[in-house]
N, C-alpha and C. Protein backbone atom coordinates (compact mmCIF):
# COMPACT_ATOMS: atom_id res chain seq x y z
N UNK A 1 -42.89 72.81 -35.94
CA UNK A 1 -42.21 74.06 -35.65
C UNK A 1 -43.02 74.78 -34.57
N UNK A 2 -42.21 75.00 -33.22
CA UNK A 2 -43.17 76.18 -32.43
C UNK A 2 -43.33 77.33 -33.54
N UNK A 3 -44.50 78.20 -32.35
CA UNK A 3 -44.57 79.37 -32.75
C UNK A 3 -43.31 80.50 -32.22
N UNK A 4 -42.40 80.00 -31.49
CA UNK A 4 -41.42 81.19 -31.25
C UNK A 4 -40.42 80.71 -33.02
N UNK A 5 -40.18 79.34 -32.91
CA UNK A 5 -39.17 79.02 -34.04
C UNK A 5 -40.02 79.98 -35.25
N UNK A 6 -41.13 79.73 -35.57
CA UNK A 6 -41.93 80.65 -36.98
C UNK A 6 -41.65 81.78 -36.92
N UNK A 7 -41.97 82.53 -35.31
CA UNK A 7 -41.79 84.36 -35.39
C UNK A 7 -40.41 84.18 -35.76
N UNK A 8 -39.51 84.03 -35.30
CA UNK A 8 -37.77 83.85 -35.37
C UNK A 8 -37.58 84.07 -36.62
N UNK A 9 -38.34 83.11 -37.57
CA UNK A 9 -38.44 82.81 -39.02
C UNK A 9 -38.84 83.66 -39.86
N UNK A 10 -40.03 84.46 -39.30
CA UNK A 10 -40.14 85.80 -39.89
C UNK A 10 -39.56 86.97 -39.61
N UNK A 11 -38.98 87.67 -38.49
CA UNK A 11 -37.83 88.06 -38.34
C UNK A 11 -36.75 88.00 -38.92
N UNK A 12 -36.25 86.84 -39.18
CA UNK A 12 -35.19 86.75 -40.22
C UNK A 12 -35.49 87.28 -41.80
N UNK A 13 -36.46 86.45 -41.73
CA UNK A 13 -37.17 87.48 -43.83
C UNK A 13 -36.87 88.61 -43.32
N UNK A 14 -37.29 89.56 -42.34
CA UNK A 14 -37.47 91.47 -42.47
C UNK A 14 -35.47 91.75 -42.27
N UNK A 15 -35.14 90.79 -41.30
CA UNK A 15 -33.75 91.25 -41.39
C UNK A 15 -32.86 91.21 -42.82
N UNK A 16 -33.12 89.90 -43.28
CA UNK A 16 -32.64 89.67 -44.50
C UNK A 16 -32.98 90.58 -45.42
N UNK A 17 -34.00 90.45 -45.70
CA UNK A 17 -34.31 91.42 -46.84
C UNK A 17 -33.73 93.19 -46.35
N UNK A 18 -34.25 93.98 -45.40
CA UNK A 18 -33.57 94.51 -45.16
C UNK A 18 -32.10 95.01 -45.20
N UNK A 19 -31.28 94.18 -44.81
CA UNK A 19 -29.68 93.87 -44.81
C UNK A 19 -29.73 94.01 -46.20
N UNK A 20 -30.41 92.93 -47.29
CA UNK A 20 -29.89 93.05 -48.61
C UNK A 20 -30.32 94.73 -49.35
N UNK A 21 -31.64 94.80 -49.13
CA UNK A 21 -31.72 96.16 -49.52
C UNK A 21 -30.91 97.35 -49.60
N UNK A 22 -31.09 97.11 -48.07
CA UNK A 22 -29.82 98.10 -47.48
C UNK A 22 -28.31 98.87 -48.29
N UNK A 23 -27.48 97.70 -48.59
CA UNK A 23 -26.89 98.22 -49.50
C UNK A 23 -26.59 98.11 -50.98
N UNK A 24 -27.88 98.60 -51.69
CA UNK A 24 -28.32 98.86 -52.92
C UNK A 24 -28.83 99.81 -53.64
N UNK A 25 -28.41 100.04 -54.53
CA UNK A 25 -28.91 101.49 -55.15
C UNK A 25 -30.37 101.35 -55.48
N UNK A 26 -31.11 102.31 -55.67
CA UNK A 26 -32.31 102.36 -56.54
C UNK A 26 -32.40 101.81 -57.65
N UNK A 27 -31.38 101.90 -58.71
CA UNK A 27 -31.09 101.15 -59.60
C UNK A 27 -30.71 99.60 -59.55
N UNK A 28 -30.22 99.14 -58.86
CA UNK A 28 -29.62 97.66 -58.66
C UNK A 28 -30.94 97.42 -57.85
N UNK A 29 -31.63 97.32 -57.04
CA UNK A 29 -32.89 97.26 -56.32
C UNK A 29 -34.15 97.22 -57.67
N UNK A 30 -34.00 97.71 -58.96
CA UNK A 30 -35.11 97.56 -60.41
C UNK A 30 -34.52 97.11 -60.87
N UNK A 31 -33.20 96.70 -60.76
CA UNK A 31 -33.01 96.11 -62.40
C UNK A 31 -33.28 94.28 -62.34
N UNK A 32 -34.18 94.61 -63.46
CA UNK A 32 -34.41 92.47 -63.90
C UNK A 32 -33.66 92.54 -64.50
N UNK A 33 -33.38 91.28 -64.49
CA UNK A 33 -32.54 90.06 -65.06
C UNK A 33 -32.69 89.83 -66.28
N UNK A 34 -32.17 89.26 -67.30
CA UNK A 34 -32.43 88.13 -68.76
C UNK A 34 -33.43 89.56 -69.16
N UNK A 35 -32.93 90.88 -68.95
CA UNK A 35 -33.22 91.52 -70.04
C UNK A 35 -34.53 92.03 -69.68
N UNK A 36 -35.33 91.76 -68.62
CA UNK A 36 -36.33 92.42 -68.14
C UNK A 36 -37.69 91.01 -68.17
N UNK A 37 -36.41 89.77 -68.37
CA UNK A 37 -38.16 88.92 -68.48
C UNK A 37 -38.16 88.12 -67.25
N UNK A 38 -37.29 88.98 -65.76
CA UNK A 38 -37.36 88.24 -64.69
C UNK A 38 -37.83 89.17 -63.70
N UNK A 39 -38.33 89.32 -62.51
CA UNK A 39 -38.46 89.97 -61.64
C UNK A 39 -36.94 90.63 -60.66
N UNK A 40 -37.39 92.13 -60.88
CA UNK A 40 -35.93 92.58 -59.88
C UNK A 40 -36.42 92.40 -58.43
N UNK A 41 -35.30 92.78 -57.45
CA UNK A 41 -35.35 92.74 -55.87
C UNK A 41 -36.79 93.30 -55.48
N UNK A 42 -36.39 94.55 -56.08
CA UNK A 42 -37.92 95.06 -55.41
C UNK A 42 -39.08 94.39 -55.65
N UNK A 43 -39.39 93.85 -57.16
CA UNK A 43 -40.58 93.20 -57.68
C UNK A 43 -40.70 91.52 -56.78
N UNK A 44 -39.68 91.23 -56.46
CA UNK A 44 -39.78 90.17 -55.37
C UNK A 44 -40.46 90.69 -54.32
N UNK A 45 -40.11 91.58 -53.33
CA UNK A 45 -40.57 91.80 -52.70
C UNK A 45 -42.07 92.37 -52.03
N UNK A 46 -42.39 92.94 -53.68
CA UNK A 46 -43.82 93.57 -53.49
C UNK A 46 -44.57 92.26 -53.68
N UNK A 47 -44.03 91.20 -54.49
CA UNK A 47 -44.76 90.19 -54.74
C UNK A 47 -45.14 89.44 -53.18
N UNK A 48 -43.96 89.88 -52.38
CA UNK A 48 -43.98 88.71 -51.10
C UNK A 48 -45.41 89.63 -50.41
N UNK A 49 -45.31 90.53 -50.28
CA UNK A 49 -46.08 91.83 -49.80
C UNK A 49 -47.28 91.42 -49.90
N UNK A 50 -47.90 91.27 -51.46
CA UNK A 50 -49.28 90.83 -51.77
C UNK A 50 -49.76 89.74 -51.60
N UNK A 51 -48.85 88.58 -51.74
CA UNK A 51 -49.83 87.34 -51.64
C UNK A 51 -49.01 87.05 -50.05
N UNK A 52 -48.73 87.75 -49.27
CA UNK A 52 -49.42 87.60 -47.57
C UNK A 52 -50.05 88.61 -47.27
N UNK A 53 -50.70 89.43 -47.82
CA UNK A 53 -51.83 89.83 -47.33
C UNK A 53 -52.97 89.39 -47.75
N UNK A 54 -52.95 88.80 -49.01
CA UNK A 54 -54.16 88.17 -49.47
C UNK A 54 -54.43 86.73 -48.81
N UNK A 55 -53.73 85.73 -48.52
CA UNK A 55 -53.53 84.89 -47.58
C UNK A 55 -53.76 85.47 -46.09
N UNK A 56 -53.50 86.09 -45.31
CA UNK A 56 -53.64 86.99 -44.44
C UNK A 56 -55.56 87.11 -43.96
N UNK A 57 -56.09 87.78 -45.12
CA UNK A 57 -56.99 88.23 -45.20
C UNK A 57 -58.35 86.37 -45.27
N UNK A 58 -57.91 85.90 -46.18
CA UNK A 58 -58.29 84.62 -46.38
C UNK A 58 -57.84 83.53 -45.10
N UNK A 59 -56.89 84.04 -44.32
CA UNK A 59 -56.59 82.94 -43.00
C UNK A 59 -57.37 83.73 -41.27
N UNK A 60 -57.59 84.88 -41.59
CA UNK A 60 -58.08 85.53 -40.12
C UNK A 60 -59.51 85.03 -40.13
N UNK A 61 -60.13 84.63 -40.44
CA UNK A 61 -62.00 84.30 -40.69
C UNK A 61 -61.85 83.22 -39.86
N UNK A 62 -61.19 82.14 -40.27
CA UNK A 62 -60.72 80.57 -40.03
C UNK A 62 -60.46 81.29 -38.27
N UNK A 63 -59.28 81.86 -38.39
CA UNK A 63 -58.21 81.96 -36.79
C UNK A 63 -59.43 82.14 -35.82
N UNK A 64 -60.70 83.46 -36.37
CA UNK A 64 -61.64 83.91 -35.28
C UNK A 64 -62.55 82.39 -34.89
N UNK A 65 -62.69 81.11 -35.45
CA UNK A 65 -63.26 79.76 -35.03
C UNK A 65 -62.53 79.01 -34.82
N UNK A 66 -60.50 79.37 -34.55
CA UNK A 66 -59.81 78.29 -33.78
C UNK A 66 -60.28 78.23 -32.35
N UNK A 67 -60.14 77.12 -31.71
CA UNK A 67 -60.06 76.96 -30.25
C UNK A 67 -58.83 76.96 -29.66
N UNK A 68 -58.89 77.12 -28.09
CA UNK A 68 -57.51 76.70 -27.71
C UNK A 68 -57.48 75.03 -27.86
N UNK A 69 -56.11 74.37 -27.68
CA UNK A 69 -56.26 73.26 -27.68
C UNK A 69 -54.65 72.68 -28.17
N UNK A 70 -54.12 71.46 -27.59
CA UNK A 70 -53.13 70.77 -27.37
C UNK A 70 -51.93 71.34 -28.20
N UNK A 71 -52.51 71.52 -29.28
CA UNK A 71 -51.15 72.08 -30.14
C UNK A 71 -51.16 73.10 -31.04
N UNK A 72 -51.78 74.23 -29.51
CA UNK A 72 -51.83 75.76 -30.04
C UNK A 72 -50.30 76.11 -30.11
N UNK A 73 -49.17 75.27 -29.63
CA UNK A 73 -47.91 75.86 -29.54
C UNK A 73 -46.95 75.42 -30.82
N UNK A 74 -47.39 74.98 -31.62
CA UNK A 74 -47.07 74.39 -32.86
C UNK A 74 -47.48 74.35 -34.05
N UNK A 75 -46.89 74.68 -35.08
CA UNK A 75 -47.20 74.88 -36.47
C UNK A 75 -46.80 73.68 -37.39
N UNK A 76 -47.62 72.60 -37.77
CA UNK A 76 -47.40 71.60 -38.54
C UNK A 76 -48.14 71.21 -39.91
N UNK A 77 -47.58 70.69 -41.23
CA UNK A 77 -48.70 70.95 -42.04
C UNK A 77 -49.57 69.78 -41.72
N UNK A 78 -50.73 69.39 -42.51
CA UNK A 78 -51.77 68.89 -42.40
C UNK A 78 -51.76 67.63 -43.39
N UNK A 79 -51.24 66.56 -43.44
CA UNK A 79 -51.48 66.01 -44.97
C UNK A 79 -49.98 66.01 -45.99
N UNK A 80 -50.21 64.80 -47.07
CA UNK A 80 -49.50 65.28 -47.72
C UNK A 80 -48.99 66.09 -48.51
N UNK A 81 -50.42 66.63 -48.95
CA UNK A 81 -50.49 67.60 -50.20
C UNK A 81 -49.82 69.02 -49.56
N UNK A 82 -49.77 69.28 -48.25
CA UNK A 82 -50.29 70.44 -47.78
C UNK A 82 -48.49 70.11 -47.24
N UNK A 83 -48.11 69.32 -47.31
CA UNK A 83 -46.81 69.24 -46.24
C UNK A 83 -45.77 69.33 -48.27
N UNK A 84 -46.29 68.50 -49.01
CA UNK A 84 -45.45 68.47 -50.11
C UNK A 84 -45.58 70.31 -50.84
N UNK A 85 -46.52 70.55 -51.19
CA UNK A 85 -46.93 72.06 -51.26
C UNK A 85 -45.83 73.46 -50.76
N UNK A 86 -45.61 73.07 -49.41
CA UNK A 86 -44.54 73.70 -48.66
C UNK A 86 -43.25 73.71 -49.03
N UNK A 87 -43.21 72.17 -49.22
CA UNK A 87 -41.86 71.83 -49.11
C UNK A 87 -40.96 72.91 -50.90
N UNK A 88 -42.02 72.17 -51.57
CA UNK A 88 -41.95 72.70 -53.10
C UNK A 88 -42.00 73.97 -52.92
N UNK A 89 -42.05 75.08 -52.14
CA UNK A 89 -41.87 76.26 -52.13
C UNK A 89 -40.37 76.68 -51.73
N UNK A 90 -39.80 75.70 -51.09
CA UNK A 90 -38.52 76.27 -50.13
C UNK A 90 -37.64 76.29 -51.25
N UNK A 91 -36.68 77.23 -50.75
CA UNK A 91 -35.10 77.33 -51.83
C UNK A 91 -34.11 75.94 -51.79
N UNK A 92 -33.22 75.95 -52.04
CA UNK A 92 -33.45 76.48 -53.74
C UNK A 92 -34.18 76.27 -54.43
N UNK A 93 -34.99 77.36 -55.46
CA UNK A 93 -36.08 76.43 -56.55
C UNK A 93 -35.58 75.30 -57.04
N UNK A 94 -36.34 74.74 -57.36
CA UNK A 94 -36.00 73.40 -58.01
C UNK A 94 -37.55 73.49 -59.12
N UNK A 95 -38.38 73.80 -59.26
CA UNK A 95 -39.43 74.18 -60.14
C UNK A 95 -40.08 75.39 -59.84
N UNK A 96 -40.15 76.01 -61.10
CA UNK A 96 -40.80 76.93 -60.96
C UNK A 96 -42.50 77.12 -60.98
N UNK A 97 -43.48 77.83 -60.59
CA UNK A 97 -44.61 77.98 -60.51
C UNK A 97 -45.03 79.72 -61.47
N UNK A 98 -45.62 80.10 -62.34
CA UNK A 98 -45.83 81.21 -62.70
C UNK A 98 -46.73 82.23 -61.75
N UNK A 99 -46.54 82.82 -61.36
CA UNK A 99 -47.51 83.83 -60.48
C UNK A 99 -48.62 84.39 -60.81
N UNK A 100 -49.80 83.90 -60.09
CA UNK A 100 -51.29 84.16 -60.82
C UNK A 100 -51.29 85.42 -60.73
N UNK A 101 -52.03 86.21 -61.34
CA UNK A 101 -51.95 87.79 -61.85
C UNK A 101 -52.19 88.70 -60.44
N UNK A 102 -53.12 87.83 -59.36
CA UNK A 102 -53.49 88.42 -58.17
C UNK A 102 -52.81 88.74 -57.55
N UNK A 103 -51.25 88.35 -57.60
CA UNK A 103 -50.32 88.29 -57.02
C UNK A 103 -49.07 88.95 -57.64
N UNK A 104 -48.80 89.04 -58.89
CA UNK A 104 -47.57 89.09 -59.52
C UNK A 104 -47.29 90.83 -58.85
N UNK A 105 -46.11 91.38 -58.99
CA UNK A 105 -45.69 92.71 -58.79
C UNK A 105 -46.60 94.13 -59.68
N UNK A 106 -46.98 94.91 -58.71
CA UNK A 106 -47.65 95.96 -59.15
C UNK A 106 -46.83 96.63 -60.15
N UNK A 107 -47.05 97.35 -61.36
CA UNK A 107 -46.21 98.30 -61.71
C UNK A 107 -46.42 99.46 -61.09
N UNK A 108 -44.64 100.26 -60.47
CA UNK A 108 -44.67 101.29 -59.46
C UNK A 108 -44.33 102.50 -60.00
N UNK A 109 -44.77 103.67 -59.28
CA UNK A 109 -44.07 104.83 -59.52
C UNK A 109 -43.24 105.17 -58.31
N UNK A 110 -43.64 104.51 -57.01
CA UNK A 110 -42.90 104.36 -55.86
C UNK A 110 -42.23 103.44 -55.51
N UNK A 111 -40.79 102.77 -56.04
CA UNK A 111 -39.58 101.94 -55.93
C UNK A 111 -39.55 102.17 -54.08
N UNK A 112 -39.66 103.56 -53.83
CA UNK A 112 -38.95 103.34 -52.56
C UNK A 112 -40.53 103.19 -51.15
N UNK A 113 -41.32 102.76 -51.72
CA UNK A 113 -42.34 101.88 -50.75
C UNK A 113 -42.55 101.16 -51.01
N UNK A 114 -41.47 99.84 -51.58
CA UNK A 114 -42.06 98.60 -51.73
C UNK A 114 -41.37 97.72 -50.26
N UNK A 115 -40.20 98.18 -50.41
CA UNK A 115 -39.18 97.67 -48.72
C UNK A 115 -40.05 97.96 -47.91
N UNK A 116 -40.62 99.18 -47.45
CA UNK A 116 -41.73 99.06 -46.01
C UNK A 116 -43.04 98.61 -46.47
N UNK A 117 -43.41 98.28 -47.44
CA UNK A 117 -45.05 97.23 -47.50
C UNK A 117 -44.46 95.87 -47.28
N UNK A 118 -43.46 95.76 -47.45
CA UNK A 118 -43.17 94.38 -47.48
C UNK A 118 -42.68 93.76 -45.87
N UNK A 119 -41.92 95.12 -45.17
CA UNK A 119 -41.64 94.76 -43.70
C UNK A 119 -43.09 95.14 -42.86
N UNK A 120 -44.24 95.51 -43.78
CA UNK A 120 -45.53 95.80 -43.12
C UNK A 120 -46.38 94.54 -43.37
N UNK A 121 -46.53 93.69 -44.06
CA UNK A 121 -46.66 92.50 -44.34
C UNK A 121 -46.23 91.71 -43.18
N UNK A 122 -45.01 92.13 -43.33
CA UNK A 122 -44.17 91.09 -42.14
C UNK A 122 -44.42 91.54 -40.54
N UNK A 123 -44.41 92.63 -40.60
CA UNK A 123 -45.48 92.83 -38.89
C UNK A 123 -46.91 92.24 -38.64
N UNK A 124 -47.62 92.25 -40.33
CA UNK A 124 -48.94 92.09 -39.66
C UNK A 124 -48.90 90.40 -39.43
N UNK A 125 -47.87 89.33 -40.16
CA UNK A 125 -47.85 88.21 -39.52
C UNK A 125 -47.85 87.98 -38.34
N UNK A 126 -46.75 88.72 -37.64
CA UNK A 126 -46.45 88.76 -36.38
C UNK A 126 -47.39 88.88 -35.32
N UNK A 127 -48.41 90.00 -36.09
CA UNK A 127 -49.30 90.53 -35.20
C UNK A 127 -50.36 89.76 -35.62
N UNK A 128 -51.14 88.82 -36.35
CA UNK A 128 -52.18 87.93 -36.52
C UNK A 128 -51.51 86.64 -35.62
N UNK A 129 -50.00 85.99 -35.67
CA UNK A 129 -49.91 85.04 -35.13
C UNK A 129 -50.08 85.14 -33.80
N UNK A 130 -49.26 86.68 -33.23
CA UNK A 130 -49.67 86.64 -31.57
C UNK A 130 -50.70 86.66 -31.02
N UNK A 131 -52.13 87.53 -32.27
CA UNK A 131 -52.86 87.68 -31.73
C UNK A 131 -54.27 86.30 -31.55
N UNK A 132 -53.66 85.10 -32.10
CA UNK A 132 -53.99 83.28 -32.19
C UNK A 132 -52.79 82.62 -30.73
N UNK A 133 -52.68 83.44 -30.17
CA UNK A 133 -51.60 82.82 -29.23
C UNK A 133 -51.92 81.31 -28.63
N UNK A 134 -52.91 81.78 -28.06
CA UNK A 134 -53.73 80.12 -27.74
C UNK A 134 -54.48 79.33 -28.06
N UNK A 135 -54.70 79.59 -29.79
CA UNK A 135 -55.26 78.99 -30.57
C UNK A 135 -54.36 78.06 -31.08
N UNK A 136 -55.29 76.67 -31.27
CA UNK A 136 -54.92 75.34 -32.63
C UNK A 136 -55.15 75.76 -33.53
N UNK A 137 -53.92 76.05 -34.57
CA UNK A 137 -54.22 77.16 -35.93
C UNK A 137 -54.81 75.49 -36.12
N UNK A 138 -53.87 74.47 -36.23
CA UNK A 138 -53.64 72.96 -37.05
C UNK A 138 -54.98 72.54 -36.86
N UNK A 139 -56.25 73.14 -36.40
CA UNK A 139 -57.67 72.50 -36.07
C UNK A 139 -58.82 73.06 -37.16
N UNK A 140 -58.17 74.36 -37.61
CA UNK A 140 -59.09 74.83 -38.70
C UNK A 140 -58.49 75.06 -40.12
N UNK A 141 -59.62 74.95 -40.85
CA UNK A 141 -58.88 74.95 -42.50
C UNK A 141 -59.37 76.46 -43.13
N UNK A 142 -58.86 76.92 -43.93
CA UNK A 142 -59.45 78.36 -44.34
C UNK A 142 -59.01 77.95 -46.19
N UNK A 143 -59.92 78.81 -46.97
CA UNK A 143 -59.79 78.24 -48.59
C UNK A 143 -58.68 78.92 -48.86
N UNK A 144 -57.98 78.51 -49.65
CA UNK A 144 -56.65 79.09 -50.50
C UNK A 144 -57.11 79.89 -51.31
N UNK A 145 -56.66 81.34 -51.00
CA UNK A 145 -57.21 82.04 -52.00
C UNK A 145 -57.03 82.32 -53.39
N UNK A 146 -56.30 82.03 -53.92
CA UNK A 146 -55.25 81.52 -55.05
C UNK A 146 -56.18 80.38 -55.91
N UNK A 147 -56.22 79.76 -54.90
CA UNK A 147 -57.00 78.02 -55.76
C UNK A 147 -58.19 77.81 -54.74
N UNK A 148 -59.34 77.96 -54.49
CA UNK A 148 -60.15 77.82 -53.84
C UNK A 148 -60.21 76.72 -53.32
N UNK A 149 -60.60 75.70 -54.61
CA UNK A 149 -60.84 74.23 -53.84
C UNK A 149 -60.06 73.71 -53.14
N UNK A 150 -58.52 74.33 -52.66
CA UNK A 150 -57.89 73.55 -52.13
C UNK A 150 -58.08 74.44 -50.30
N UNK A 151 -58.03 73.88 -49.19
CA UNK A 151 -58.20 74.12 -47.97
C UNK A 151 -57.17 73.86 -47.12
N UNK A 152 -56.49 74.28 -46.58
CA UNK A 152 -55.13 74.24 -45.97
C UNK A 152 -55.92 74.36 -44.28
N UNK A 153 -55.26 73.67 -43.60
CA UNK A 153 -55.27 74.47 -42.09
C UNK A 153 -54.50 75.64 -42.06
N UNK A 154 -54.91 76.50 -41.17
CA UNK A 154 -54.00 77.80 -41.06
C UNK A 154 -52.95 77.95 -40.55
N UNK A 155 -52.56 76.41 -39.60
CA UNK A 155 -50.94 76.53 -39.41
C UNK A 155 -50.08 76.60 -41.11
N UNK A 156 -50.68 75.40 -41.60
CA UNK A 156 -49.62 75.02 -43.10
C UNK A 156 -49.99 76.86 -43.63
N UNK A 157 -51.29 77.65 -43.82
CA UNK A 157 -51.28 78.49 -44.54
C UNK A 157 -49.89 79.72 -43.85
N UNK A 158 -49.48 79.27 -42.33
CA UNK A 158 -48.68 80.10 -41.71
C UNK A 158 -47.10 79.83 -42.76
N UNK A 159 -47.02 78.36 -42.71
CA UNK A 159 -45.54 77.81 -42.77
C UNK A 159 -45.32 77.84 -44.30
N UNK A 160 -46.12 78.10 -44.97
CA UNK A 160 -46.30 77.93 -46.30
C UNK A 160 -46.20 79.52 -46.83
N UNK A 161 -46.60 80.41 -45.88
CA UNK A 161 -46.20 81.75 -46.02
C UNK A 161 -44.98 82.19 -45.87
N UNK A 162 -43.78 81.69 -44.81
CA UNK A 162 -42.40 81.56 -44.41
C UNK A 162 -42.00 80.92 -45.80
N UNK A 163 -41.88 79.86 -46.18
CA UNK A 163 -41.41 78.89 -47.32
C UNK A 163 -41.35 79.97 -48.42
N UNK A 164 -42.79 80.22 -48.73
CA UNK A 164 -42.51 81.43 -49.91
C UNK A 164 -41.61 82.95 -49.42
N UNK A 165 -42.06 83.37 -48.63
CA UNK A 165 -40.58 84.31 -48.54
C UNK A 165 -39.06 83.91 -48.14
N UNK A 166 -38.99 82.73 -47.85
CA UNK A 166 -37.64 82.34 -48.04
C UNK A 166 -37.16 81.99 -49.80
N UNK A 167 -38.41 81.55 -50.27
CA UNK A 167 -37.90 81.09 -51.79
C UNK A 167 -37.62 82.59 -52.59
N UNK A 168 -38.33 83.92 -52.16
CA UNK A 168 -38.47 84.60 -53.43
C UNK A 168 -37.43 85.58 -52.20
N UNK A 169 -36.62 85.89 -51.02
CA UNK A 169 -35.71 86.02 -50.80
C UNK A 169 -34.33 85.74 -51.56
N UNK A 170 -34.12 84.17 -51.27
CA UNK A 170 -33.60 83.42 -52.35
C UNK A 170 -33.14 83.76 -53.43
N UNK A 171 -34.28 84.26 -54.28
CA UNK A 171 -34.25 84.33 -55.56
C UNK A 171 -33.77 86.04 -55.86
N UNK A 172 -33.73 86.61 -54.77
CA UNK A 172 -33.93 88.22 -54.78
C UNK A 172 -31.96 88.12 -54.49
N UNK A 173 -31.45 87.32 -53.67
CA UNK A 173 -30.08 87.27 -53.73
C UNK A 173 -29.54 86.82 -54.68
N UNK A 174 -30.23 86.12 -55.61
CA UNK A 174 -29.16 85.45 -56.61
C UNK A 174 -29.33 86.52 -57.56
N UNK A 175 -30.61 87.85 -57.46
CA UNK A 175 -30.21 88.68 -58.46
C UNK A 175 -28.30 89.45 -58.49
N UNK A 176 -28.11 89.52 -57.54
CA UNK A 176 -26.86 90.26 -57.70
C UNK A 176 -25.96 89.34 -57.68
N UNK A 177 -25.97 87.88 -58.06
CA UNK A 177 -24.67 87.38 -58.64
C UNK A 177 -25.18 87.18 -60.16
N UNK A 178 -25.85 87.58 -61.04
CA UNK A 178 -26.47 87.86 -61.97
C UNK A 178 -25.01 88.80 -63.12
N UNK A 179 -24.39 87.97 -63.88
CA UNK A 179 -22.84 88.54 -64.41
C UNK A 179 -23.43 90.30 -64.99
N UNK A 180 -24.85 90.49 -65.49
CA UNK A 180 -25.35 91.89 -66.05
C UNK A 180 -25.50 92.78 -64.84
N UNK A 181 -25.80 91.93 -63.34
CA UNK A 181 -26.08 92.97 -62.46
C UNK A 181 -25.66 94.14 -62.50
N UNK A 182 -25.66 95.72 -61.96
CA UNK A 182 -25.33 96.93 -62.42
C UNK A 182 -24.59 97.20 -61.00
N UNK A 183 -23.29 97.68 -61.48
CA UNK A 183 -21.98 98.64 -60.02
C UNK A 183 -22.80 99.55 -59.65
N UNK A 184 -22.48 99.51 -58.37
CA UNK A 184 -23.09 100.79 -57.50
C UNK A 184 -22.36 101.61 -57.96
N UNK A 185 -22.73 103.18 -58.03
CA UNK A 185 -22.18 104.04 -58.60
C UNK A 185 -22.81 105.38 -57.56
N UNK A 186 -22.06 106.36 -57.07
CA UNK A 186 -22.46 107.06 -56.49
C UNK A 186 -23.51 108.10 -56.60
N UNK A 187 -24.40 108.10 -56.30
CA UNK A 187 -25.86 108.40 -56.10
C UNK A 187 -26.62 107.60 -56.84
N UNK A 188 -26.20 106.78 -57.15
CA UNK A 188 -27.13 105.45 -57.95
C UNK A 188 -28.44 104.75 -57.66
């Protein structure tokens, strides 16, 4: 994948999510699923929020010892583990993974700043990938912060960041074909 196809890719998460937000109440935007033992829209989203910045934070160390070099213009994973890893993130789920606590959704008193941490997330990708423009992410590895022992190059930690907000996107649309979902109702 170039790096214009990835930005494109993240662009689309802020539009999407956006668009879906957009027209939803405050209420339909909290309400979980199966009775409260699933994550609502918003709790997707804060989730996407935190574990790319914690990834984020764990991939810029690595970016400051990329070089330039042949295939600074491309994002590819590394391996199988690192290419299967990805893949197992994309929609539709097909298995689920439980969310390590570092990550799972904050409990809020502010519903209505979880949509801009989450499109702030999504700028600062933008703005760490441009600012690797002529760097070989695919030349350096940075630790997974999640699972230490495992070491990703920082392209896969890029594409593997897209994968998961397409999956918990995904999963944030199928809340409202959900038969309990709640009618918009005016001032809702």
């Amino acid at each position: 994948m170039t790096r214009e196809q990835y930005l494109e890719s993240i662009d689309h998460l802020s539009n999407a999510a956006t668009e879906l937000a957009g027209g939803l109440t405050m209420t339909q935007l909290t309400w979980q699923p199966a009775g409260g033992e699933r994550w609502s829209i918003l709790e997707c989203f804060d989730h996407l929020a935190i574990s790319t910045e914690i990834y984020l934070n764990s991939m810029e160390p690595a970016i400051g010892n990329a070089r330039p070099g042949p295939n600074a213009a491309n994002f590819r994973t590394a391996g199988f583990l690192s290419a299967k890893f990805a893949r197992d993130l994309e929609p539709p789920v097909r298995r689920k993974f439980p969310a390590p606590r570092a990550i799972a959704p904050r409990p809020t008193l502010n519903p209505e700043g979880i949509l801009p941490g989450f499109l702030k997330a999504m700028d600062r990708v933008r703005a760490v990938v441009g600012s690797a423009a002529d760097k070989d992410l695919n030349s350096v590895r940075f630790p997974n912060p999640l699972v230490p022992l495992l070491r990703f190059t920082v392209a896969t930690g890029f594409l593997i960041l897209a994968a998961h907000g397409r999956r918990h996107l995904w999963q944030a649309e199928q809340i409202i074909r959900e038969p309990d979902f709640p009618l918009s109702t005016p001032g809702g």
